[in-house]
PDB file of N, CA and C in Angstrom:
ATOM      1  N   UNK A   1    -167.505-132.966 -56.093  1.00  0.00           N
ATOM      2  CA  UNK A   1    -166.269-132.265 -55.798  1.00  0.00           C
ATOM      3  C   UNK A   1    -165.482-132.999 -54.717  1.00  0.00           C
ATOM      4  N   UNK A   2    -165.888-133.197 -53.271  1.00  0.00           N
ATOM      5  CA  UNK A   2    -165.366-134.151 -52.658  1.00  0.00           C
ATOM      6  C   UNK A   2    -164.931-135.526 -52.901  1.00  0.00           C
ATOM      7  N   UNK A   3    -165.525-136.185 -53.712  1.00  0.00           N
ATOM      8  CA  UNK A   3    -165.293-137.555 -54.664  1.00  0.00           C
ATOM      9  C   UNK A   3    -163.743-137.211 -55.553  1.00  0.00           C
ATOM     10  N   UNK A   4    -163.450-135.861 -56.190  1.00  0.00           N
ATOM     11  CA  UNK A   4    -162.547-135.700 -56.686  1.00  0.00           C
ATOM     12  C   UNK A   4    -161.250-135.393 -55.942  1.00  0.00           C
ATOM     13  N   UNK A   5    -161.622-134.961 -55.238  1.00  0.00           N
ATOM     14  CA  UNK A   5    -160.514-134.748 -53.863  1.00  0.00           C
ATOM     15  C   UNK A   5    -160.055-136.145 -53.428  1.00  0.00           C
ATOM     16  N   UNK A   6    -160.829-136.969 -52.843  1.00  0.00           N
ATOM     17  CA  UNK A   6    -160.940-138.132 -52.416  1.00  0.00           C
ATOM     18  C   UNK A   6    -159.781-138.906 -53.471  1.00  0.00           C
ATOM     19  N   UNK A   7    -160.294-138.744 -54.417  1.00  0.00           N
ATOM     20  CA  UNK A   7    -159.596-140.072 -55.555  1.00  0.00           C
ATOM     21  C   UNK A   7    -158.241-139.239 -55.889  1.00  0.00           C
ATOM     22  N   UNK A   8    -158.075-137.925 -55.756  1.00  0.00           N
ATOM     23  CA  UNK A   8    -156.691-137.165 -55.977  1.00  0.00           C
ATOM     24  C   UNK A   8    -155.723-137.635 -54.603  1.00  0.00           C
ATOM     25  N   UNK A   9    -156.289-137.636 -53.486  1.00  0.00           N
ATOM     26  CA  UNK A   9    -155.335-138.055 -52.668  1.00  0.00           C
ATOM     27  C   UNK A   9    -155.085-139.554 -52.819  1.00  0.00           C
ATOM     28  N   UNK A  10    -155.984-140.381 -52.812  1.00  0.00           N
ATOM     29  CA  UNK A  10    -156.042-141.849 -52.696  1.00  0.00           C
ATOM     30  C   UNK A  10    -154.522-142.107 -53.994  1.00  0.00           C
ATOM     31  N   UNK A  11    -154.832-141.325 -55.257  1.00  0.00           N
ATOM     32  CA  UNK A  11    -153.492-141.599 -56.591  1.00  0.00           C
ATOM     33  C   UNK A  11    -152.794-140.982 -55.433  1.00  0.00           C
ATOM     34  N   UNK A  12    -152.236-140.121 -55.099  1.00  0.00           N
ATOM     35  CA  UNK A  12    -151.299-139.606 -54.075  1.00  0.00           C
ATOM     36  C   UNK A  12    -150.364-140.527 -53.613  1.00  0.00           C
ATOM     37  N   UNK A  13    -151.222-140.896 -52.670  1.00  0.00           N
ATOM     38  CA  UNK A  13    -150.966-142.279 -51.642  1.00  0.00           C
ATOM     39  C   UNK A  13    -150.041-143.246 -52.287  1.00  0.00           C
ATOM     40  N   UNK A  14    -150.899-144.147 -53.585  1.00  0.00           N
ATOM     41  CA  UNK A  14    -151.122-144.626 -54.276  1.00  0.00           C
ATOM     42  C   UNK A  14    -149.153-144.409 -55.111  1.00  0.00           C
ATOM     43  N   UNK A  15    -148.725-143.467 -55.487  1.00  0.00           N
ATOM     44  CA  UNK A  15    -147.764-142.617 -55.994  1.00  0.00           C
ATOM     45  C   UNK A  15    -146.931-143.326 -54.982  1.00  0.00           C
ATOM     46  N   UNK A  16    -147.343-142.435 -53.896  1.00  0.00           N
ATOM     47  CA  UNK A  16    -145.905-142.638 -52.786  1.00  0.00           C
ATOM     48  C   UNK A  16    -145.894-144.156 -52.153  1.00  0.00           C
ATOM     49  N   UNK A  17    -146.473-145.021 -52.416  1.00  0.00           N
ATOM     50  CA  UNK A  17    -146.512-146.109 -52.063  1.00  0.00           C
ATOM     51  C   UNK A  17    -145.251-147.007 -53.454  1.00  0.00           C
ATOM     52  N   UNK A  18    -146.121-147.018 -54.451  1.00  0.00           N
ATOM     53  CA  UNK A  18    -145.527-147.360 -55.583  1.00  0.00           C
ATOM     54  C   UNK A  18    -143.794-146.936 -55.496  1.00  0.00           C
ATOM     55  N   UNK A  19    -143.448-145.455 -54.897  1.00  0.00           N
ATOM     56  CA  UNK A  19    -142.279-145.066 -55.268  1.00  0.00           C
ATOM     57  C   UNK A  19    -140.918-145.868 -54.021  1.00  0.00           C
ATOM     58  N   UNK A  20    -142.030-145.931 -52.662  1.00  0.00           N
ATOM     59  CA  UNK A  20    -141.513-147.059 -51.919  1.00  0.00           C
ATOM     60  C   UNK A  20    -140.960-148.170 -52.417  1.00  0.00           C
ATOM     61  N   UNK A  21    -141.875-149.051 -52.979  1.00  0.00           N
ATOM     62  CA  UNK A  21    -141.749-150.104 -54.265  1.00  0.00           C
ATOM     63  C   UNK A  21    -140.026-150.056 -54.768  1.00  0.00           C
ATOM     64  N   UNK A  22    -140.440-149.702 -55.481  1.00  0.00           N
ATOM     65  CA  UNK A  22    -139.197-148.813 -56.479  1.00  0.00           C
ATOM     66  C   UNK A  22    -138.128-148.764 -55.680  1.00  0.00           C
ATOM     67  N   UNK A  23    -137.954-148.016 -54.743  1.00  0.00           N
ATOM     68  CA  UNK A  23    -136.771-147.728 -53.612  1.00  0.00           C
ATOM     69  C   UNK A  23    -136.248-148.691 -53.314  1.00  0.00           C
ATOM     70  N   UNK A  24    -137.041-149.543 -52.715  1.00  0.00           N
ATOM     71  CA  UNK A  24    -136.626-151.194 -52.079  1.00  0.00           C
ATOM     72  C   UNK A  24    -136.331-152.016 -53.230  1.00  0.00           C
ATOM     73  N   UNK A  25    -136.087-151.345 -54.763  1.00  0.00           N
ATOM     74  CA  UNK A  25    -135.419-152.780 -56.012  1.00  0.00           C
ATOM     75  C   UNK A  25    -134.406-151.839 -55.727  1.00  0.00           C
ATOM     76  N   UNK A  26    -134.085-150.896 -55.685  1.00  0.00           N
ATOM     77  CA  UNK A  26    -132.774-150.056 -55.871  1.00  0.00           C
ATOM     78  C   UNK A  26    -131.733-149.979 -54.468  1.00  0.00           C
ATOM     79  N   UNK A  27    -132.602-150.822 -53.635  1.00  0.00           N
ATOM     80  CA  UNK A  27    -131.696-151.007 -52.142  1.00  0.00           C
ATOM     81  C   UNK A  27    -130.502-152.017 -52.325  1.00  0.00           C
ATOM     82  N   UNK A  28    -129.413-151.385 -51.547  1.00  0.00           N
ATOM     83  CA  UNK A  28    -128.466-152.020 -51.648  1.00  0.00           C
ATOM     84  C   UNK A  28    -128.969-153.622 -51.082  1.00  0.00           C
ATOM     85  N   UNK A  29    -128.735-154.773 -51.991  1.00  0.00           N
ATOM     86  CA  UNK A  29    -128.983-156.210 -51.833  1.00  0.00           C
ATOM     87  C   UNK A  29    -128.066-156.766 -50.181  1.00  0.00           C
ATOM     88  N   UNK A  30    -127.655-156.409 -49.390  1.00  0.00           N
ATOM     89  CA  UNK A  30    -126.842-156.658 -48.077  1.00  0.00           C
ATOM     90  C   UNK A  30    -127.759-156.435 -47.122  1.00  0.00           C
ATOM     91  N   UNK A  31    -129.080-155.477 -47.442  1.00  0.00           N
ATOM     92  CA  UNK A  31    -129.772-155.388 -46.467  1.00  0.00           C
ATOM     93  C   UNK A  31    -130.493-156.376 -46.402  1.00  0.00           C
ATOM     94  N   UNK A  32    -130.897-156.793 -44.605  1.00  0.00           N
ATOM     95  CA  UNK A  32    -131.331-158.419 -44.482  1.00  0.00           C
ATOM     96  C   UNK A  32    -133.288-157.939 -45.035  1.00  0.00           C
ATOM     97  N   UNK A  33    -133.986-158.785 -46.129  1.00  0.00           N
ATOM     98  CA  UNK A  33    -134.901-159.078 -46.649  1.00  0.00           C
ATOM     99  C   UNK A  33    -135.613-158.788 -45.105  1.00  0.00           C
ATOM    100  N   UNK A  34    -136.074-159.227 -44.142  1.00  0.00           N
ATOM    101  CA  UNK A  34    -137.390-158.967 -43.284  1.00  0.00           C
ATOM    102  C   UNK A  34    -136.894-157.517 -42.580  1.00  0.00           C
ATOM    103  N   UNK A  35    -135.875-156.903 -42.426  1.00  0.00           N
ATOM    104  CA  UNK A  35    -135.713-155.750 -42.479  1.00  0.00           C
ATOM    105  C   UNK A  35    -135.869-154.957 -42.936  1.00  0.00           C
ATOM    106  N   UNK A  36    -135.874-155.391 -44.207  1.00  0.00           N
ATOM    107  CA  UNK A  36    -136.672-154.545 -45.589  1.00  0.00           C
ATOM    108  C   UNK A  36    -137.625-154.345 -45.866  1.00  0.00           C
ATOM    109  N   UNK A  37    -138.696-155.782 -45.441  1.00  0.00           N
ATOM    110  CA  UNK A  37    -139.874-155.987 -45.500  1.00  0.00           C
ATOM    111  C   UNK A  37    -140.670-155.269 -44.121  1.00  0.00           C
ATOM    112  N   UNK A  38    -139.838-155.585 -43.183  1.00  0.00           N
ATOM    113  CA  UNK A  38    -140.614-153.914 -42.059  1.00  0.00           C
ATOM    114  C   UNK A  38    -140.944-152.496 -42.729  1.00  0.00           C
ATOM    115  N   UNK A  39    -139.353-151.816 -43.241  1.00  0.00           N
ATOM    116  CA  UNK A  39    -139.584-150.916 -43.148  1.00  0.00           C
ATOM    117  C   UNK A  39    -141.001-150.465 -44.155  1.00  0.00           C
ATOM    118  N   UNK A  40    -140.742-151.268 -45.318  1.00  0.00           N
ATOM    119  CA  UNK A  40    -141.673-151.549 -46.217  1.00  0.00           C
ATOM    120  C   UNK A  40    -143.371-151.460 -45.478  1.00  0.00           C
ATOM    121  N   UNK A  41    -143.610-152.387 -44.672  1.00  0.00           N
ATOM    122  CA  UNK A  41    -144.698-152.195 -44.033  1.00  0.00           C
ATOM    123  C   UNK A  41    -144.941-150.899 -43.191  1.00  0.00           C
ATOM    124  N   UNK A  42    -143.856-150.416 -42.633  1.00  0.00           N
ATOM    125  CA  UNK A  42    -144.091-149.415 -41.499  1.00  0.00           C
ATOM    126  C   UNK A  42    -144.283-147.857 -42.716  1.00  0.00           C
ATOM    127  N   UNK A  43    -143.611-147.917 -43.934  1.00  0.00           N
ATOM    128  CA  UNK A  43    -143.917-146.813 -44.637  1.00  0.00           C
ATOM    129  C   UNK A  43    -145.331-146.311 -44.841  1.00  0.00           C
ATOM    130  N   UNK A  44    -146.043-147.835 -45.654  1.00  0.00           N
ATOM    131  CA  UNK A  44    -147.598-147.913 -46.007  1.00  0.00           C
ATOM    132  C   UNK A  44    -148.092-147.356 -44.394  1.00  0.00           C
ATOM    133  N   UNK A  45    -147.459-147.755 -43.289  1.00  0.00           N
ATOM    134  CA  UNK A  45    -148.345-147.352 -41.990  1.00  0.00           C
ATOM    135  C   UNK A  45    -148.479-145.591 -42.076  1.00  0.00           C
ATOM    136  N   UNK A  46    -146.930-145.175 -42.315  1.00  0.00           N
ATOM    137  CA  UNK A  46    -146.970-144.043 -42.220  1.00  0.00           C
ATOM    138  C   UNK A  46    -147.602-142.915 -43.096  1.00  0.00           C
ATOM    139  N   UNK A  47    -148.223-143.370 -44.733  1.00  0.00           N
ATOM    140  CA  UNK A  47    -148.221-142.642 -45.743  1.00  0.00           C
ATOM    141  C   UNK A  47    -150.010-142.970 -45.168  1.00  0.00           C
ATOM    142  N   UNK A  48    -150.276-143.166 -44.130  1.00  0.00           N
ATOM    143  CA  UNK A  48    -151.688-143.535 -43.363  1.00  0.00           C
ATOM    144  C   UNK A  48    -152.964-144.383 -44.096  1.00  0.00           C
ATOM    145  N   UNK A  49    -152.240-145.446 -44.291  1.00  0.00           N
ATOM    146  CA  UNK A  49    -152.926-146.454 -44.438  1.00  0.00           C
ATOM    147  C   UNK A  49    -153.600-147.124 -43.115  1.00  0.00           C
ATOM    148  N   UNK A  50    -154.338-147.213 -42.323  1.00  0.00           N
ATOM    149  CA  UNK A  50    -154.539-147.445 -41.170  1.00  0.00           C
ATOM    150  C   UNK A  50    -154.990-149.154 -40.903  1.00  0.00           C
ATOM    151  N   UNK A  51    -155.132-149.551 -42.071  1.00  0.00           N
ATOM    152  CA  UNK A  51    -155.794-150.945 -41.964  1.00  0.00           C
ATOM    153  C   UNK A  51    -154.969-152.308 -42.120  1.00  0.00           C
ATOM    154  N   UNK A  52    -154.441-152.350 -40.956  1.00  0.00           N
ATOM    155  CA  UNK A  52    -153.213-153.227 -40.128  1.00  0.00           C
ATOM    156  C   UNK A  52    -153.504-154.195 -40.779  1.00  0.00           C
ATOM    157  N   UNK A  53    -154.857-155.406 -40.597  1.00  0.00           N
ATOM    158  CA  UNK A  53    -154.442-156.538 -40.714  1.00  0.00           C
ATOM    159  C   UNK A  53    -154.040-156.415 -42.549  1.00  0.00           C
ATOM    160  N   UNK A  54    -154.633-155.779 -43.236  1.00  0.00           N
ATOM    161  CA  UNK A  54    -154.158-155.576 -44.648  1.00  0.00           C
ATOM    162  C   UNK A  54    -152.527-155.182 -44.918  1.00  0.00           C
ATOM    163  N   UNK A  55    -152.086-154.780 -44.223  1.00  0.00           N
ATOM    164  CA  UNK A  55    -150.828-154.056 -43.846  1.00  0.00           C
ATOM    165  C   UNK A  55    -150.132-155.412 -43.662  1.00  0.00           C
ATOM    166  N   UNK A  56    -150.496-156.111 -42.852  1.00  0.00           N
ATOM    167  CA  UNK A  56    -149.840-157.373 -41.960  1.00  0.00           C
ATOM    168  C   UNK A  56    -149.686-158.284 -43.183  1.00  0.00           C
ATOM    169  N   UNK A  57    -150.733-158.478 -43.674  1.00  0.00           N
ATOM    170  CA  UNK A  57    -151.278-159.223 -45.122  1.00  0.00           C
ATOM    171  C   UNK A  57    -150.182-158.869 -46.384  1.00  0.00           C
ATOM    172  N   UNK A  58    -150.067-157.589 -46.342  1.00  0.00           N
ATOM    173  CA  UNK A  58    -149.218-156.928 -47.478  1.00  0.00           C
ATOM    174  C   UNK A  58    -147.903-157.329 -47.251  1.00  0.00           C
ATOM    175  N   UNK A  59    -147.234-156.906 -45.528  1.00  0.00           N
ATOM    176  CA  UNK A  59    -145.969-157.158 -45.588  1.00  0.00           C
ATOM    177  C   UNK A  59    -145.939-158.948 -45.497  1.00  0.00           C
ATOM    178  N   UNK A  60    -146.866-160.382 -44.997  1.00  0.00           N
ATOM    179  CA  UNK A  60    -146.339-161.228 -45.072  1.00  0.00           C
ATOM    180  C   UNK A  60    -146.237-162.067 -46.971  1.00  0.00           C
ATOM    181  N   UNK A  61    -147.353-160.936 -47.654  1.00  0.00           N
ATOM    182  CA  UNK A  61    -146.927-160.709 -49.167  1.00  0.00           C
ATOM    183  C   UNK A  61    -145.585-161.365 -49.573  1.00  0.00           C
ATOM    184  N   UNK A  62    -145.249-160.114 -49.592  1.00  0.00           N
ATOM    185  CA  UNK A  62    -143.638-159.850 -49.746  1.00  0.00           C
ATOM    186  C   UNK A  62    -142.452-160.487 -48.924  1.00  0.00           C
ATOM    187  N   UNK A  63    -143.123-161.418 -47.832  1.00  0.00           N
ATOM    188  CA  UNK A  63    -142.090-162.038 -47.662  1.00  0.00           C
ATOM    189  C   UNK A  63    -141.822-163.306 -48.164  1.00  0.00           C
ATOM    190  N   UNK A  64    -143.340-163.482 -48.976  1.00  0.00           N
ATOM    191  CA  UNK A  64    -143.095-164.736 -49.380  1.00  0.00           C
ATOM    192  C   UNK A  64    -142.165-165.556 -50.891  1.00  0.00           C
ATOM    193  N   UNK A  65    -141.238-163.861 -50.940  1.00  0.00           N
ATOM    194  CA  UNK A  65    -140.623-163.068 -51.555  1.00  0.00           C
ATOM    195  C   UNK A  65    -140.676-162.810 -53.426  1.00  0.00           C
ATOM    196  N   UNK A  66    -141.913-162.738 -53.522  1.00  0.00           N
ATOM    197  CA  UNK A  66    -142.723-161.912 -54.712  1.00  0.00           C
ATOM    198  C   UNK A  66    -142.159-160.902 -55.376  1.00  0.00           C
ATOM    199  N   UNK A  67    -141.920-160.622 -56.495  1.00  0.00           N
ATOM    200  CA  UNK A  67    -141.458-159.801 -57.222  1.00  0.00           C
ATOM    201  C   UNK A  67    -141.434-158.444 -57.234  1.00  0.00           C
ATOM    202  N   UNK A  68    -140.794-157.412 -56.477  1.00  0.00           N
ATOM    203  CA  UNK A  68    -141.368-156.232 -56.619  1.00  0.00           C
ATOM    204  C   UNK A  68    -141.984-155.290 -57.272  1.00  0.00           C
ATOM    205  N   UNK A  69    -141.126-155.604 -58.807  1.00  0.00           N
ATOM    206  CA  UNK A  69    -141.664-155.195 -59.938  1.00  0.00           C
ATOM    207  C   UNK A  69    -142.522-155.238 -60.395  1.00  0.00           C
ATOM    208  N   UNK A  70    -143.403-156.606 -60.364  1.00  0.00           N
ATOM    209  CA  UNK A  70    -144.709-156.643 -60.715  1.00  0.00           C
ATOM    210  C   UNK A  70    -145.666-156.489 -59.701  1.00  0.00           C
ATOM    211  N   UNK A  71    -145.226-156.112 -58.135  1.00  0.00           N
ATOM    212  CA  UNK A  71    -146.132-155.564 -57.273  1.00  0.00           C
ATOM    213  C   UNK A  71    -146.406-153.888 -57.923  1.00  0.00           C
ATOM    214  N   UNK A  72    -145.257-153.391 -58.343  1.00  0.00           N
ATOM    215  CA  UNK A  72    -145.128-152.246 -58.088  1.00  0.00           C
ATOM    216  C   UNK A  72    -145.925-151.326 -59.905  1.00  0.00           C
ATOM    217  N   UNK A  73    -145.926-152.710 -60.940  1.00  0.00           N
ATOM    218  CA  UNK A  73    -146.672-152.394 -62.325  1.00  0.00           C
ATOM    219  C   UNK A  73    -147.870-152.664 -61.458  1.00  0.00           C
ATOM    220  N   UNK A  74    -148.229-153.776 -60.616  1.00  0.00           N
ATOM    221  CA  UNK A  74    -149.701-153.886 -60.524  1.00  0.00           C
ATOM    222  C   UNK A  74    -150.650-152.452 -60.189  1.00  0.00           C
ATOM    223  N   UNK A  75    -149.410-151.935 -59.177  1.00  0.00           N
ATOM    224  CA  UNK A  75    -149.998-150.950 -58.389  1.00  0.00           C
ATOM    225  C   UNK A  75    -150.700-149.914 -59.524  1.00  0.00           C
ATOM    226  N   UNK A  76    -149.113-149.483 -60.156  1.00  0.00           N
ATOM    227  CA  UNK A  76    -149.425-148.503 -61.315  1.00  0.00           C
ATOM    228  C   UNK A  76    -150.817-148.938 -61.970  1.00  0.00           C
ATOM    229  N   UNK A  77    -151.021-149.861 -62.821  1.00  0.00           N
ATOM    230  CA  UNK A  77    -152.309-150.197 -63.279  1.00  0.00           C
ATOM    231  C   UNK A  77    -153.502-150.162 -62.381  1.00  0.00           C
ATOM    232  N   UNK A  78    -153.899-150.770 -60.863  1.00  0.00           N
ATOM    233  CA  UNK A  78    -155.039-149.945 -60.502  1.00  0.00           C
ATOM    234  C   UNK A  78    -154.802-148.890 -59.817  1.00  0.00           C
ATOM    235  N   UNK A  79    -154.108-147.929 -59.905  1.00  0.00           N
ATOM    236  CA  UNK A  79    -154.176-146.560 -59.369  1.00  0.00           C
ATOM    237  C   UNK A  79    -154.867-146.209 -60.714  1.00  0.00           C
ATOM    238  N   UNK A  80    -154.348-146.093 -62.166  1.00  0.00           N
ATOM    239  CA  UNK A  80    -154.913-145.694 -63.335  1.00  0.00           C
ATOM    240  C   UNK A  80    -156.260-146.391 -63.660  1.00  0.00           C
ATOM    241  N   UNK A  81    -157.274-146.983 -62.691  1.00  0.00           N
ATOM    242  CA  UNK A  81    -158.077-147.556 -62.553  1.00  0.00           C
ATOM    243  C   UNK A  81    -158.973-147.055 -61.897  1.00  0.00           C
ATOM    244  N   UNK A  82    -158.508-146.400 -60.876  1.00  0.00           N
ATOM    245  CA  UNK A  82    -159.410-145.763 -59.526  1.00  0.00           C
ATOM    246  C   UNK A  82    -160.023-146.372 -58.658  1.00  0.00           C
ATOM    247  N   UNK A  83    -159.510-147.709 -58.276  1.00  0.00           N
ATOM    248  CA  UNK A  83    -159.575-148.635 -57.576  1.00  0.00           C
ATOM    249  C   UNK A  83    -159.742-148.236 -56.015  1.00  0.00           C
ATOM    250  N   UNK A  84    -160.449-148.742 -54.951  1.00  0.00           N
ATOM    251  CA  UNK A  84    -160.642-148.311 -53.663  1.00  0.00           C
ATOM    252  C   UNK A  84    -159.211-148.788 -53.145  1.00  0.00           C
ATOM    253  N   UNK A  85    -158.958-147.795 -51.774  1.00  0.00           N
ATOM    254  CA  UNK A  85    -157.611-148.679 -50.995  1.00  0.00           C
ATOM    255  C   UNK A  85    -157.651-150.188 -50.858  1.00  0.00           C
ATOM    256  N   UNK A  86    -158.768-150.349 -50.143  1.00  0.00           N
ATOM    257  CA  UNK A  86    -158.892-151.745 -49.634  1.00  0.00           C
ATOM    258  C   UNK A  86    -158.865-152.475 -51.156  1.00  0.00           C
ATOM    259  N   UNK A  87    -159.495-152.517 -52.273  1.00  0.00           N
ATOM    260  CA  UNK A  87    -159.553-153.344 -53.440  1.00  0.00           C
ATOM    261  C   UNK A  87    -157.900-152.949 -53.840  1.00  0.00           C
ATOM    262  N   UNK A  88    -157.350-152.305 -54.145  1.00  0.00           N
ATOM    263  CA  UNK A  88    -155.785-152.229 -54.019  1.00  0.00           C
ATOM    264  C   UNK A  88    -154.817-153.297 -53.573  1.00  0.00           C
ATOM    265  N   UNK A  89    -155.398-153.043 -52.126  1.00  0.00           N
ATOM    266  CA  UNK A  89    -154.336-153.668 -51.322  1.00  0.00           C
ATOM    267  C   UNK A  89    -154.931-155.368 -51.373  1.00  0.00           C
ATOM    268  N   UNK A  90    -156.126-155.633 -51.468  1.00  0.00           N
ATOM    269  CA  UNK A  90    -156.503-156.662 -51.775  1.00  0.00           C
ATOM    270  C   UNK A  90    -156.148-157.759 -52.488  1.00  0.00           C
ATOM    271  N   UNK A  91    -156.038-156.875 -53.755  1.00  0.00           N
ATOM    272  CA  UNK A  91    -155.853-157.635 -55.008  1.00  0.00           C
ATOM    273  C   UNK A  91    -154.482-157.927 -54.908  1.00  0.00           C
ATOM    274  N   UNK A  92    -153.232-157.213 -54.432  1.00  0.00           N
ATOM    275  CA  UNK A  92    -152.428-157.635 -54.157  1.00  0.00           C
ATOM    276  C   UNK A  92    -152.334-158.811 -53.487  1.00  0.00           C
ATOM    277  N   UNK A  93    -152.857-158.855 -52.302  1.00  0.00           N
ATOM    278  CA  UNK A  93    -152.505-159.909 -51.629  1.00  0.00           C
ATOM    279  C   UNK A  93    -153.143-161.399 -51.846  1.00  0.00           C
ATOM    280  N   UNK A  94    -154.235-160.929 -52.390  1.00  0.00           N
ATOM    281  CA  UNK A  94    -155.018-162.425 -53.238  1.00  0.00           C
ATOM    282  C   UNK A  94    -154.288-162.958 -54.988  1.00  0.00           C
ATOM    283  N   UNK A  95    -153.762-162.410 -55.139  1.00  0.00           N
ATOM    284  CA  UNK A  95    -152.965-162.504 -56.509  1.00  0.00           C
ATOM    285  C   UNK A  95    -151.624-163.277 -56.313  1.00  0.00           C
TER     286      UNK A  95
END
């Protein structure tokens, strides 16, 4: 029962992270890119992801300015996976 809880919040997360994603292709293009790429990082901080250097990892990701779209299908596919945070955020950043 706790295992199910666990993996219901983690898709949660997982959701509101992805929808971040999403937000930042639909941002007006004038906003300066590492400004974007903060807030981007500081969201994942806030939706309590706590594991900085992964965080740090994620946002210098995206600055190396990577596709959002296919960050944001990747995501979708291991959330429908049930993938751990850390293997998540991982695979992102090793990919």
């Amino acid at each position: 029962m706790e295992t199910s809880k666990k993996l219901e919040d983690f898709r949660k997360k997982l959701g509101e992270l992805q929808l971040i994603l999403t937000n930042y292709l639909n941002m007006n293009s004038t906003i300066p890119h590492l400004e974007a790429t903060r807030e981007i990082a500081w969201s994942i901080q806030e939706l309590g992801f706590k594991h900085k250097s992964l965080v740090q990892q994620f946002s210098d990701t995206i600055g190396t300015g990577r596709s959002f779209s296919i960050l944001s299908h990747r995501l979708s596919v291991l959330e429908s996976e049930s993938y751990s945070l850390e293997r998540v955020l991982d695979s992102l950043i090793k990919t």
